[in-house]
N, C-alpha and C. Protein backbone atom coordinates (compact mmCIF):
# COMPACT_ATOMS: atom_id res chain seq x y z
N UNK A 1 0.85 -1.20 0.00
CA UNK A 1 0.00 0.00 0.00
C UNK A 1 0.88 1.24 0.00
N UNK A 2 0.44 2.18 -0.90
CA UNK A 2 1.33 3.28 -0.85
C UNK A 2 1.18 4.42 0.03
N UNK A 3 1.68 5.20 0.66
CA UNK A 3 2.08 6.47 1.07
C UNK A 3 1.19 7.71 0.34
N UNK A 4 0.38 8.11 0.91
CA UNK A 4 0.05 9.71 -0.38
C UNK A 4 0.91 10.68 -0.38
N UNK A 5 1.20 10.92 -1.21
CA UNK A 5 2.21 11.96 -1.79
C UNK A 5 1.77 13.39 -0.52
N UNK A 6 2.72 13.86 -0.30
CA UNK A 6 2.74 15.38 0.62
C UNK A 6 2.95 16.12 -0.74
N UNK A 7 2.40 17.26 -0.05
CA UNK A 7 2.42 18.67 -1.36
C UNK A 7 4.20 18.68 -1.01
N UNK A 8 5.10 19.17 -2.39
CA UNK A 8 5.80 19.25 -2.64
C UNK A 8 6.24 20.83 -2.12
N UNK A 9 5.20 21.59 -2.32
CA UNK A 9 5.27 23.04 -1.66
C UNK A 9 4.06 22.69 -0.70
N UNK A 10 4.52 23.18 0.72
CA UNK A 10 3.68 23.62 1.45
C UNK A 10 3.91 25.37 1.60
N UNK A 11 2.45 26.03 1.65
CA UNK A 11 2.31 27.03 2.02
C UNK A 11 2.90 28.07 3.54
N UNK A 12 4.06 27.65 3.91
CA UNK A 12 4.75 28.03 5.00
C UNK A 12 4.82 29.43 4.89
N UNK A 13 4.75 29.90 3.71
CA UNK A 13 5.06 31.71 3.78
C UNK A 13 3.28 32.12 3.98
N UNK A 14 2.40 31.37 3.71
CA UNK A 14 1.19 31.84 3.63
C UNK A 14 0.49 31.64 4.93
N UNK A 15 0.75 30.50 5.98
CA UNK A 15 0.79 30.59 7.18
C UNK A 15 1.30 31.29 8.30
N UNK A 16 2.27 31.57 7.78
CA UNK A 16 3.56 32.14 8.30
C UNK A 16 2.83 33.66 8.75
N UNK A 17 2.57 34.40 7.20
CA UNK A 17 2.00 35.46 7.44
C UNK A 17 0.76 35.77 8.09
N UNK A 18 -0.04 34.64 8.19
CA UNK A 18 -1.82 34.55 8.81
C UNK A 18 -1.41 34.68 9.88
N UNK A 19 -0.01 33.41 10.86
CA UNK A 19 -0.23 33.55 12.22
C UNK A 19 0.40 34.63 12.87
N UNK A 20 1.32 35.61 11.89
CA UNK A 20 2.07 37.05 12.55
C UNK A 20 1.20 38.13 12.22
N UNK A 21 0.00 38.23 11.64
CA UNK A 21 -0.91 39.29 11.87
C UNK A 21 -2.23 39.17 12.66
N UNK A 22 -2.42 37.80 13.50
CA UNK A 22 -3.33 37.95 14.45
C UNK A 22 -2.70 39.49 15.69
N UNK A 23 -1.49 39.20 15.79
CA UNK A 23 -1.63 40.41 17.04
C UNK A 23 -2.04 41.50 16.57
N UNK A 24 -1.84 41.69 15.04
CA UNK A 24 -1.92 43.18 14.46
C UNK A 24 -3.90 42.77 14.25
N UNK A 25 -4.37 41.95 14.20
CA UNK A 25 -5.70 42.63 13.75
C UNK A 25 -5.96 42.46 15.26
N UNK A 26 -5.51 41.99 16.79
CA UNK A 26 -6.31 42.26 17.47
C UNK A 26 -6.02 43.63 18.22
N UNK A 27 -4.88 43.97 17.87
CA UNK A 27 -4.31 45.44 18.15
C UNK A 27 -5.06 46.52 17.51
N UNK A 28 -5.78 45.96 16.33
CA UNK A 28 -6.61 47.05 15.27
C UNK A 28 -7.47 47.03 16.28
N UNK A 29 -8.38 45.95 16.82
CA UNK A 29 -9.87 45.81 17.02
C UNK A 29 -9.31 47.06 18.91
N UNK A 30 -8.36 46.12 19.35
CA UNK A 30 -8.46 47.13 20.72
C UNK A 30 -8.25 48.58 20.53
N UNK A 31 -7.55 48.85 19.70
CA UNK A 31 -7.13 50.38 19.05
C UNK A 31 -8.84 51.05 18.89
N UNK A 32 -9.46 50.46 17.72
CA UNK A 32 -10.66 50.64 17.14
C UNK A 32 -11.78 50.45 18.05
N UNK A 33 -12.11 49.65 17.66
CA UNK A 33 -13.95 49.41 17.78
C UNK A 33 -14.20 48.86 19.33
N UNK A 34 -12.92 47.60 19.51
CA UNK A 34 -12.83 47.51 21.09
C UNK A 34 -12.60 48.55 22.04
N UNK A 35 -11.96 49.63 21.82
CA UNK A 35 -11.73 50.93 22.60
C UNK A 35 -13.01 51.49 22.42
N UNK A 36 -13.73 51.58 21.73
CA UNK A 36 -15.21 52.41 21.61
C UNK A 36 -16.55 51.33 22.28
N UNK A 37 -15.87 50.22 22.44
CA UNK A 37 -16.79 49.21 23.41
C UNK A 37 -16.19 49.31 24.64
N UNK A 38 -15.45 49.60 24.96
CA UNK A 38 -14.78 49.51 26.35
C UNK A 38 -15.42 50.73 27.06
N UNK A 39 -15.16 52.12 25.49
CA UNK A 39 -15.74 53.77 27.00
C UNK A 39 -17.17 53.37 26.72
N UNK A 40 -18.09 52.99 25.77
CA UNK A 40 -18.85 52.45 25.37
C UNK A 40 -19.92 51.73 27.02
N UNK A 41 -19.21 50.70 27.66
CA UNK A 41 -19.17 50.56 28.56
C UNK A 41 -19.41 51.18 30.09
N UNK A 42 -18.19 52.09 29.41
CA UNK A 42 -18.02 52.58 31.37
C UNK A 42 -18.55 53.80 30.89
N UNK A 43 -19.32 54.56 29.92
CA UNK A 43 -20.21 55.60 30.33
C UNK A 43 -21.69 54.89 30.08
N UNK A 44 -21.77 53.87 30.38
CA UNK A 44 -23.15 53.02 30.80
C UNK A 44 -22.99 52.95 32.17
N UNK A 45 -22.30 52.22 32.57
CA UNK A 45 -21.78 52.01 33.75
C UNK A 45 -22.12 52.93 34.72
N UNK A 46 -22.06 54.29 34.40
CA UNK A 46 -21.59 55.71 35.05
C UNK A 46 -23.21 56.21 35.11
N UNK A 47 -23.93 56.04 34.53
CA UNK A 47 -25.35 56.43 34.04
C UNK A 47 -26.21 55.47 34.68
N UNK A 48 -25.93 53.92 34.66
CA UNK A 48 -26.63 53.32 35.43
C UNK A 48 -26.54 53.87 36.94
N UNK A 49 -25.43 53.84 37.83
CA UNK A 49 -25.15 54.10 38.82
C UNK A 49 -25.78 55.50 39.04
N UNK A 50 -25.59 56.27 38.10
CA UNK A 50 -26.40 57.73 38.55
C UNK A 50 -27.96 57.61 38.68
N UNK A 51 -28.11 56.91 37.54
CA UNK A 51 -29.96 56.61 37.89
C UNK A 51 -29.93 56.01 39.40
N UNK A 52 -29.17 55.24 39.53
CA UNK A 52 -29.44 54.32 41.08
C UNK A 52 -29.44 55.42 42.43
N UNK A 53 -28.19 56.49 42.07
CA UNK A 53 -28.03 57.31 42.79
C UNK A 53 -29.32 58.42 43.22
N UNK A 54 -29.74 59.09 41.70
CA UNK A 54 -30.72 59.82 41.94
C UNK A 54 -32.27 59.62 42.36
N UNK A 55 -32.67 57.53 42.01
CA UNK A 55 -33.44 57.17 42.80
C UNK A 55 -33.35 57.53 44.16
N UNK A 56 -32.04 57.14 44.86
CA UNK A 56 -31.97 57.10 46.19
C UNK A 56 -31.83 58.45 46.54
N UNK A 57 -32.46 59.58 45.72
CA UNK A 57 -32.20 61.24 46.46
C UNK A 57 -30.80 61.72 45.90
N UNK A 58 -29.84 60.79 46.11
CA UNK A 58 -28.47 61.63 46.38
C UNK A 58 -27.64 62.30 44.80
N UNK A 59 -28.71 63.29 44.22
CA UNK A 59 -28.31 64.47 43.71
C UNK A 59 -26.87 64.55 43.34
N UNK A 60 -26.44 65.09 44.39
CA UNK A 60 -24.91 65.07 44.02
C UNK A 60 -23.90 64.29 43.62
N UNK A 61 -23.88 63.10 44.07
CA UNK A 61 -23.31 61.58 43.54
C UNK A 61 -23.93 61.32 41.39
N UNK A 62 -25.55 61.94 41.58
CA UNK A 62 -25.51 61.44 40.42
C UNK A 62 -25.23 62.68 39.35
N UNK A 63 -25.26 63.62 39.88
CA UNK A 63 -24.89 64.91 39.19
C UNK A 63 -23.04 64.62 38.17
N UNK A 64 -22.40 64.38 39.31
CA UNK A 64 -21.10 63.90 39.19
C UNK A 64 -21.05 62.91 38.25
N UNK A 65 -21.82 61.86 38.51
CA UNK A 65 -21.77 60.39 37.89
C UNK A 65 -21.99 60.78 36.35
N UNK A 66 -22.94 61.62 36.19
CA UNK A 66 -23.47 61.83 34.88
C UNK A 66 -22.19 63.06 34.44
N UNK A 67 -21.80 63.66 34.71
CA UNK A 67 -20.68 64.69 34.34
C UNK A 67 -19.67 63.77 33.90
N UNK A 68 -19.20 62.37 34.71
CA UNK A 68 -18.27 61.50 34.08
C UNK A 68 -18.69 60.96 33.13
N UNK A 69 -20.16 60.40 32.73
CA UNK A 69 -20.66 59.63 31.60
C UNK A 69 -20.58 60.70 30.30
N UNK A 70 -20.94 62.23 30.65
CA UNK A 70 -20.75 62.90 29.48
C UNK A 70 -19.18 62.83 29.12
N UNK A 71 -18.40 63.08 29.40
CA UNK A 71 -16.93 63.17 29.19
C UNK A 71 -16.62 62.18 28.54
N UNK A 72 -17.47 60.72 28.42
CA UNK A 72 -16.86 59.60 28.20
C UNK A 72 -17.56 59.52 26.93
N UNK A 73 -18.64 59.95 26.23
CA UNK A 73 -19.40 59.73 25.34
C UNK A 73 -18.93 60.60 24.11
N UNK A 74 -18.68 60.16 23.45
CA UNK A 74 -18.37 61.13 21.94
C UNK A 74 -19.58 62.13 21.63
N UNK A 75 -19.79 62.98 20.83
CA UNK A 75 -20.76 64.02 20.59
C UNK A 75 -21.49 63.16 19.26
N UNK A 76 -20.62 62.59 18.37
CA UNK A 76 -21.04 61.57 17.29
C UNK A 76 -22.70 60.89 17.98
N UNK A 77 -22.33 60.12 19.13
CA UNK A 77 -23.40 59.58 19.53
C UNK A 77 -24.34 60.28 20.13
N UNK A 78 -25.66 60.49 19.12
CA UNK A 78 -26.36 61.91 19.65
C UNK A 78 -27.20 60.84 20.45
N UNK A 79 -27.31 59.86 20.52
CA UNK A 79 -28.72 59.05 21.33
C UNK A 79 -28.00 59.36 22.72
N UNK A 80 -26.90 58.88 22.94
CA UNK A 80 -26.71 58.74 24.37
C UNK A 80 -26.25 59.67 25.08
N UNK A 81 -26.01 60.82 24.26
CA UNK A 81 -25.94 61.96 24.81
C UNK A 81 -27.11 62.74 24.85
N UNK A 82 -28.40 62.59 24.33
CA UNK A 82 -29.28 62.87 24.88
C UNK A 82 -30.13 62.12 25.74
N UNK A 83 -29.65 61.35 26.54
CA UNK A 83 -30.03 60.22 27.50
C UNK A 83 -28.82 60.78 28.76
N UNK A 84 -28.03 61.50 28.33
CA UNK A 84 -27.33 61.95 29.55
C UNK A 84 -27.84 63.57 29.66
N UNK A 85 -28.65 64.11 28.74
CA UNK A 85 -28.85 65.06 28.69
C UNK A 85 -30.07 64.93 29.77
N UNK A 86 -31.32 64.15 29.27
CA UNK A 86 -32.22 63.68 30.12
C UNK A 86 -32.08 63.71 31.60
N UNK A 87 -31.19 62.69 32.20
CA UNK A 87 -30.83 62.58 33.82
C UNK A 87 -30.03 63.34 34.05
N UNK A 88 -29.98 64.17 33.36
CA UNK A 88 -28.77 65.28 34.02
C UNK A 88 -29.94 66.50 34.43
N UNK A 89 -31.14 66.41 33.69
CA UNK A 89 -32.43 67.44 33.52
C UNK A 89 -32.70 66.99 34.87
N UNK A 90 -33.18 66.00 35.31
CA UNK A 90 -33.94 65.10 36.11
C UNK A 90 -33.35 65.29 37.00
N UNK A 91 -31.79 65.81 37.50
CA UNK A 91 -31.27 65.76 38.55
C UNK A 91 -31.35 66.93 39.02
N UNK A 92 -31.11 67.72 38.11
CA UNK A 92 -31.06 69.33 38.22
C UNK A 92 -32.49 69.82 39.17
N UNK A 93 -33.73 69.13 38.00
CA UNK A 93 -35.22 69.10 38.75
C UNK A 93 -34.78 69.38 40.56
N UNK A 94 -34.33 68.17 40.95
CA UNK A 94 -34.54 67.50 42.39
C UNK A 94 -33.19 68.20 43.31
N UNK A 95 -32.31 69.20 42.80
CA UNK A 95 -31.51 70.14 43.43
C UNK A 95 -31.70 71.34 43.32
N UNK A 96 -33.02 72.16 42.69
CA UNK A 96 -32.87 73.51 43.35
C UNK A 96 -32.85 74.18 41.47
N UNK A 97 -32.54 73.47 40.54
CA UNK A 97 -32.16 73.96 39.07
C UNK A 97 -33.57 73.76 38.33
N UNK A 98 -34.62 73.94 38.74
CA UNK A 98 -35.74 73.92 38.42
C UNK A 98 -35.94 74.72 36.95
N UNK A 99 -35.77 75.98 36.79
CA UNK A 99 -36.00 76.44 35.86
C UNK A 99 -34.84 76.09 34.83
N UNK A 100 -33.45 75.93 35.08
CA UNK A 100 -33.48 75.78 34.10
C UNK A 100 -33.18 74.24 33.80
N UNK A 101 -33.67 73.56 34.01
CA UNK A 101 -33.99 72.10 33.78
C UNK A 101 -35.09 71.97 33.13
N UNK A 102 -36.10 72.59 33.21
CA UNK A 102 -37.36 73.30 32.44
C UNK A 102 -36.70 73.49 30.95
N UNK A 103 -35.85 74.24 30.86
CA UNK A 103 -35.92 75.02 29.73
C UNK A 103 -34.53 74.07 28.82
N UNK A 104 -33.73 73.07 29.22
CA UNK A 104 -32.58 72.14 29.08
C UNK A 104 -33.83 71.22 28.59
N UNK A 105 -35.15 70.72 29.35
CA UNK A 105 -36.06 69.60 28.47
C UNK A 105 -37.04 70.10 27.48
N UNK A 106 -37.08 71.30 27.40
CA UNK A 106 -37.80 71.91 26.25
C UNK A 106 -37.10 71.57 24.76
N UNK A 107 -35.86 72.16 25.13
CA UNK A 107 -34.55 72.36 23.78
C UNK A 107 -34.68 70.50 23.88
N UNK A 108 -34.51 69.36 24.51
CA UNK A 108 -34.22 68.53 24.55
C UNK A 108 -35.33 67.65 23.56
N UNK A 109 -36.59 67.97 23.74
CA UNK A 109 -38.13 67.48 23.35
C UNK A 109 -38.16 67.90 22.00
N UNK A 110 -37.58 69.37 21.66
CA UNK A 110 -37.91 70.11 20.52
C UNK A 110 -36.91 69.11 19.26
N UNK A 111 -35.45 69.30 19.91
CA UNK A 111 -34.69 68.07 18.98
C UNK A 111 -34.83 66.71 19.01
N UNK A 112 -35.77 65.83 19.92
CA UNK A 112 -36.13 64.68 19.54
C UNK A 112 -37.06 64.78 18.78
N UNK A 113 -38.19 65.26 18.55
CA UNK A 113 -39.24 65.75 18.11
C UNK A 113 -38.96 65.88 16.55
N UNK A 114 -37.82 66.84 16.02
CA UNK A 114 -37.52 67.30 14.87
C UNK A 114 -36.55 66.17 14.27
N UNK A 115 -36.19 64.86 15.20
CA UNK A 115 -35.29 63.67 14.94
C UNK A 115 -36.00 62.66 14.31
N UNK A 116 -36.40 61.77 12.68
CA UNK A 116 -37.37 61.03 12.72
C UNK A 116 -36.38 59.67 12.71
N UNK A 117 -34.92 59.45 13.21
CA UNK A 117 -34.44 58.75 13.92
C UNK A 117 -34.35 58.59 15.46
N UNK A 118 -34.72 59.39 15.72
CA UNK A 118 -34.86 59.18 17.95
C UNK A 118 -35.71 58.28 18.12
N UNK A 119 -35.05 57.85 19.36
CA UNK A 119 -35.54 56.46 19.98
C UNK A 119 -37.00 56.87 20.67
N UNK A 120 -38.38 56.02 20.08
CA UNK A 120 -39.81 56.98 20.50
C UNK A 120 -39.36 56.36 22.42
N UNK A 121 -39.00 55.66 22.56
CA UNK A 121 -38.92 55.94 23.99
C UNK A 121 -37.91 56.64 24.97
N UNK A 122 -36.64 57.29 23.93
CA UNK A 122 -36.77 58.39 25.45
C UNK A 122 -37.42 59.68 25.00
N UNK A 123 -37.99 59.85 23.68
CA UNK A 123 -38.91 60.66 23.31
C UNK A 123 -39.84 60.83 24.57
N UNK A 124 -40.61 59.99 24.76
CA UNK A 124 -41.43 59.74 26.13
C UNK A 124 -41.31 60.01 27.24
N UNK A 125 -39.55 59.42 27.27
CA UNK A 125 -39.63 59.85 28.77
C UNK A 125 -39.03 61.79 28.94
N UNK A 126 -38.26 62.33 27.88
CA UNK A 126 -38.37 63.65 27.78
C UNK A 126 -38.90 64.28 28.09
N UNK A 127 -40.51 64.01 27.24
CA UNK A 127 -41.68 64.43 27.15
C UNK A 127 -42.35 64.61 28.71
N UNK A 128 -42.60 63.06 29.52
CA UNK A 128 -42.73 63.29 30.68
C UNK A 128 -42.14 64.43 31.68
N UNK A 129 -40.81 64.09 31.18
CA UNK A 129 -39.61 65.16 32.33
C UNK A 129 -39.98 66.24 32.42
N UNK A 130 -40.39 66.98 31.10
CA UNK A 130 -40.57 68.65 30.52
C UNK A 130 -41.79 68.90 31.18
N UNK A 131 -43.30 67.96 31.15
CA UNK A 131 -44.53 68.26 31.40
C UNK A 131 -44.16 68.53 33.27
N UNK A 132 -43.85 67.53 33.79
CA UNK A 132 -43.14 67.43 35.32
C UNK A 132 -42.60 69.17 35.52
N UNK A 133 -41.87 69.19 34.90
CA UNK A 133 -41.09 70.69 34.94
C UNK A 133 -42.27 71.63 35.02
N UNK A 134 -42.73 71.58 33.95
CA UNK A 134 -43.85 72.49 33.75
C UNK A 134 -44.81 72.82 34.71
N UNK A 135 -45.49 71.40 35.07
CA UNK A 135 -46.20 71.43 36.21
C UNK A 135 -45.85 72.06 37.82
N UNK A 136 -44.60 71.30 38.25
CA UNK A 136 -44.21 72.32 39.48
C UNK A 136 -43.73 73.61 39.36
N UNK A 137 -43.41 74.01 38.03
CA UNK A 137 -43.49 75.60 37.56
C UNK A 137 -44.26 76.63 37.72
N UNK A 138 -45.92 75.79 37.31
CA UNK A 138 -46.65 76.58 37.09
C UNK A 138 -46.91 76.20 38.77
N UNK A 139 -46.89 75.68 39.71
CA UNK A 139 -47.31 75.57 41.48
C UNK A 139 -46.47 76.79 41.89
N UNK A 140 -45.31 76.50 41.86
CA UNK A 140 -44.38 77.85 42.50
C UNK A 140 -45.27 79.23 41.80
N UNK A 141 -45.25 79.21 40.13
CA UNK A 141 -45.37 80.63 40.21
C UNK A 141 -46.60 81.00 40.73
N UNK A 142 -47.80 80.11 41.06
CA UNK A 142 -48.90 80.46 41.38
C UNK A 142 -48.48 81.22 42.64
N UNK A 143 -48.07 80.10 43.66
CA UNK A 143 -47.74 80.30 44.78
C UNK A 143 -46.64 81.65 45.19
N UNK A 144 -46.06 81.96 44.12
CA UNK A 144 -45.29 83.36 43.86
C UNK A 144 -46.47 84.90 43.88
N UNK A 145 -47.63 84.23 43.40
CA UNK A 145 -48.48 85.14 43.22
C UNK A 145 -48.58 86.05 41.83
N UNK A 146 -47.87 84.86 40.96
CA UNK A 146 -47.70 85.85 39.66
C UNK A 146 -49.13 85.99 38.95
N UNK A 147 -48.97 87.06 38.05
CA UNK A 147 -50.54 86.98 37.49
C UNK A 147 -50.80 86.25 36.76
N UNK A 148 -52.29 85.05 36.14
CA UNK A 148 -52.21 84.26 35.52
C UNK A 148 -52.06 84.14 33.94
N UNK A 149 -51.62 85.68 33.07
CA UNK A 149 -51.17 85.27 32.29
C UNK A 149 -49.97 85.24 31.92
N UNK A 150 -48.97 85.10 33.41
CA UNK A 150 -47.95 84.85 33.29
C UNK A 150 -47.46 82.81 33.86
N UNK A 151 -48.59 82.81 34.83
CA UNK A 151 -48.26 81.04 34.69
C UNK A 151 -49.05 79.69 33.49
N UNK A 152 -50.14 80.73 33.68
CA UNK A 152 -50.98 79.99 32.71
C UNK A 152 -50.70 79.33 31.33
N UNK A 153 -49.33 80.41 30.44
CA UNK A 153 -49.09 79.36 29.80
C UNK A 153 -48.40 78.27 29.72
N UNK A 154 -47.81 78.56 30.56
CA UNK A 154 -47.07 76.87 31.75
C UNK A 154 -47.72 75.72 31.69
N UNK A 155 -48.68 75.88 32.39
CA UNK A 155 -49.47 75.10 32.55
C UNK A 155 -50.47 74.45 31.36
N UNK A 156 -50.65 74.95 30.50
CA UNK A 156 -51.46 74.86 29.30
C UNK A 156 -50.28 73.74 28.30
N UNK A 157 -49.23 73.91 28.71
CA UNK A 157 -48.05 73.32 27.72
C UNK A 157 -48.19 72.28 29.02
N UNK A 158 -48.40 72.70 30.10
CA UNK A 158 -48.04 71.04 30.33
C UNK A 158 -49.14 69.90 30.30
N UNK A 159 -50.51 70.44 30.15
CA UNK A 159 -51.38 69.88 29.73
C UNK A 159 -51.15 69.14 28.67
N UNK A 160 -50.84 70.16 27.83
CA UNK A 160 -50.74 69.50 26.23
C UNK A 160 -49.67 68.26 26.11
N UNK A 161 -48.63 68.22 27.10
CA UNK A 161 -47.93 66.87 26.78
C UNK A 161 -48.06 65.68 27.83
N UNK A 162 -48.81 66.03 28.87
CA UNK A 162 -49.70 64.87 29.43
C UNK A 162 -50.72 64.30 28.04
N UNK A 163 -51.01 65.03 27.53
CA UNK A 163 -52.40 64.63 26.53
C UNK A 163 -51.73 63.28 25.76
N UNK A 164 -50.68 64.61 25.31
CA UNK A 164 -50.02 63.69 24.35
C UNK A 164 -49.57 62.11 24.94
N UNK A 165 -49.52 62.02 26.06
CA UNK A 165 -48.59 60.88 26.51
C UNK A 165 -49.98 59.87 26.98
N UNK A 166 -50.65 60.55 27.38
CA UNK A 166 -51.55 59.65 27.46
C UNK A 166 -52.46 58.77 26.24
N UNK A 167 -52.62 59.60 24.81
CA UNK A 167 -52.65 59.48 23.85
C UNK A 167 -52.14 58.22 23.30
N UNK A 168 -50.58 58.08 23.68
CA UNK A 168 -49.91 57.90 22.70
C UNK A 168 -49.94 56.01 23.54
N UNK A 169 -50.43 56.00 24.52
CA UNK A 169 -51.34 54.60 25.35
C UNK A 169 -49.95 54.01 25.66
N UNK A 170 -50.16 52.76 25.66
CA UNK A 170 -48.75 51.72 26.32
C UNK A 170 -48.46 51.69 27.60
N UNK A 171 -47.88 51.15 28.38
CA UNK A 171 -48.03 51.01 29.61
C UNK A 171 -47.38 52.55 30.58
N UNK A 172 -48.42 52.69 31.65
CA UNK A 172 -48.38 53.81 32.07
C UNK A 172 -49.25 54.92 31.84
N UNK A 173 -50.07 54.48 30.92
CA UNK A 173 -51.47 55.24 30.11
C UNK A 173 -52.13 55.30 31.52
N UNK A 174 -53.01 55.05 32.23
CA UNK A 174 -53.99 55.53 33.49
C UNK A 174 -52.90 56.28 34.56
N UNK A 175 -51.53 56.73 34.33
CA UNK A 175 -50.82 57.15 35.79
C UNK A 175 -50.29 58.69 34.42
N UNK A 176 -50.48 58.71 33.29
CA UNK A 176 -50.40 59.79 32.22
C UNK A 176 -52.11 60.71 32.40
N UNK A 177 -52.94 59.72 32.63
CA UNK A 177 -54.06 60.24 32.62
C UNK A 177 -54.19 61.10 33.97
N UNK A 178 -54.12 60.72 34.91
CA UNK A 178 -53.92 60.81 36.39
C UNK A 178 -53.23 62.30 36.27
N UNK A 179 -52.01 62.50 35.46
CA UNK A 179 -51.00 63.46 35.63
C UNK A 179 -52.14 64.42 34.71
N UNK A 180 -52.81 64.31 33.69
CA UNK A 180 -53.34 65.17 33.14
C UNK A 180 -54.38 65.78 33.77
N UNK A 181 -55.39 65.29 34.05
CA UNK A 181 -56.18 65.61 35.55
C UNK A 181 -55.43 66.27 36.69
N UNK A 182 -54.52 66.29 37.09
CA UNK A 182 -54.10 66.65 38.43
C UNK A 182 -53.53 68.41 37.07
N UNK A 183 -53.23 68.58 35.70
CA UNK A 183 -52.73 69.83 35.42
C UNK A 183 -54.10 70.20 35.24
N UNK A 184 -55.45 69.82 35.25
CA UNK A 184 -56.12 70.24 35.06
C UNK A 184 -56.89 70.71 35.63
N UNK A 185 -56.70 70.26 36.97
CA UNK A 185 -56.84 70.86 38.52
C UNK A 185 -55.92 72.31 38.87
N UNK A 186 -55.09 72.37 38.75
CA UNK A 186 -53.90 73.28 38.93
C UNK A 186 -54.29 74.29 38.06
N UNK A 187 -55.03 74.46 37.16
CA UNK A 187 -55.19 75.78 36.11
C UNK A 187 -56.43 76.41 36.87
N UNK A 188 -57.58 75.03 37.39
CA UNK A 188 -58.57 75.85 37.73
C UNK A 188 -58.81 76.01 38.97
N UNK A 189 -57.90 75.84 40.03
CA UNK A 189 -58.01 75.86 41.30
C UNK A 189 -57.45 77.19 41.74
N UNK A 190 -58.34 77.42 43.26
CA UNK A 190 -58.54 78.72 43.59
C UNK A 190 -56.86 79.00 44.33
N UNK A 191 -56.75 80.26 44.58
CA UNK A 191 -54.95 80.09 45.21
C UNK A 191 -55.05 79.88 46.61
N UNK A 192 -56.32 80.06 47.49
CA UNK A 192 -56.43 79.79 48.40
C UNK A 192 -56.20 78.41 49.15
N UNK A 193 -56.95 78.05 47.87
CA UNK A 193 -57.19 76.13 47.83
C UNK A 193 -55.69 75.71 47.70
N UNK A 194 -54.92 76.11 46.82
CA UNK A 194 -53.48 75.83 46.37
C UNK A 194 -52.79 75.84 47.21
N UNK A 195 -52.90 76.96 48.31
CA UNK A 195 -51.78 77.63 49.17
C UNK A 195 -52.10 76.25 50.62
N UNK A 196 -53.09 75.86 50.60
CA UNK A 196 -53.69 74.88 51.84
C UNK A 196 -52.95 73.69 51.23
N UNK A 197 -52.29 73.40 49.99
CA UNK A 197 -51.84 72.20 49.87
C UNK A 197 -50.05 72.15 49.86
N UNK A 198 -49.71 71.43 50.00
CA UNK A 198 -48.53 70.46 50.18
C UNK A 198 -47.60 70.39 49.05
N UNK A 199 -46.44 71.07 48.85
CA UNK A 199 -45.80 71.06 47.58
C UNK A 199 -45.89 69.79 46.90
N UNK A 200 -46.23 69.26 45.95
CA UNK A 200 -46.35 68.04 45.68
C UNK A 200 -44.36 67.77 44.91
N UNK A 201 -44.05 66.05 45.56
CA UNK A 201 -43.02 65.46 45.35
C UNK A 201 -42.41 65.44 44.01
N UNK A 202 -41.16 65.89 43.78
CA UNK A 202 -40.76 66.06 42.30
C UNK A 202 -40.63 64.67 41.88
């Protein structure tokens, strides 16, 4: 029985070269696309923890947290920088930056809005943030004693994006409805009645 013949040329220069450019393509990928999965990463990382933070009250931890997640995010990526734009609104809300956290989710709503690539759900939750704004806006200025055609149109805008959200149904539709009713209380309630109530919880 015979022997099968071996290739007379083996491909040694063609191996040769496959197994001395694995380090170079994995040096490409960590250079490249793995380095943009890695900050990729840790400004998730940084954003989760701030949401966790600003659940638990503590403002300042997530204020910070989110100041590191922006730094880490390229401007290229407009989604997740307007998702840090969002909880950075949301934080501001719950430290004292009321107005202009108001006016940071307006500009924020107006360019998702004009985006017919944005993600419809943090469209939503924007939307929520801004009406929220709106609403304890128009309580203070009542409670400021301003005249009502200076809060009123506050309040009329924040109507209009409860509507919308309730509208737009999916889960959370009866606690959207709830929020629209309670702005619809607030336009027609007396200041007396207002002043007897309880700042309501941001």
């Amino acid at each position: 029985m015979s022997m099968p013949e071996l290739p007379r040329r083996f491909p040694w220069k063609a191996v040769l070269a496959v197994w001395l450019s694995v380090p170079l393509v994995v040096g490409a990928y960590h250079a490249g696309p793995g380095q943009e999965r890695l900050i990729a990463d840790r400004a998730g990382d940084r954003l989760a923890r701030a949401q966790e933070a600003l659940a638990a009250g503590d403002t300042a931890r997530a204020k910070a947290l989110l100041a590191e997640a922006a730094s880490l995010i390229p401007a290229s990526d407009v989604a997740a920088q307007r998702r840090i734009a969002l909880e950075s609104a949301k934080a501001g809300m719950q430290c004292g930056g009321l107005p202009e956290s108001r006016d940071a989710l307006a500009q924020l709503v107006d360019a998702i809005v004009a985006d017919p690539q944005a993600d419809p759900q943090l469209a939503q939750e924007a939307r929520q943030a801004l009406a929220s704004a709106q609403f304890y806006m128009t309580w203070l200025m009542r409670l400021e004693g301003l005249e009502r055609e200076v809060w009123e149109p506050e309040i009329e805008a924040a109507r209009q994006n409860y509507r919308l959200l309730a509208e737009a149904g999916g889960p959370g539709r009866e606690a959207r409805e709830k929020d629209l009713a309670a702005a619809i209380r607030l336009q027609r309630m007396d200041l007396d009645e207002l002043m007897g109530l309880p700042l309501p919880n941001q």
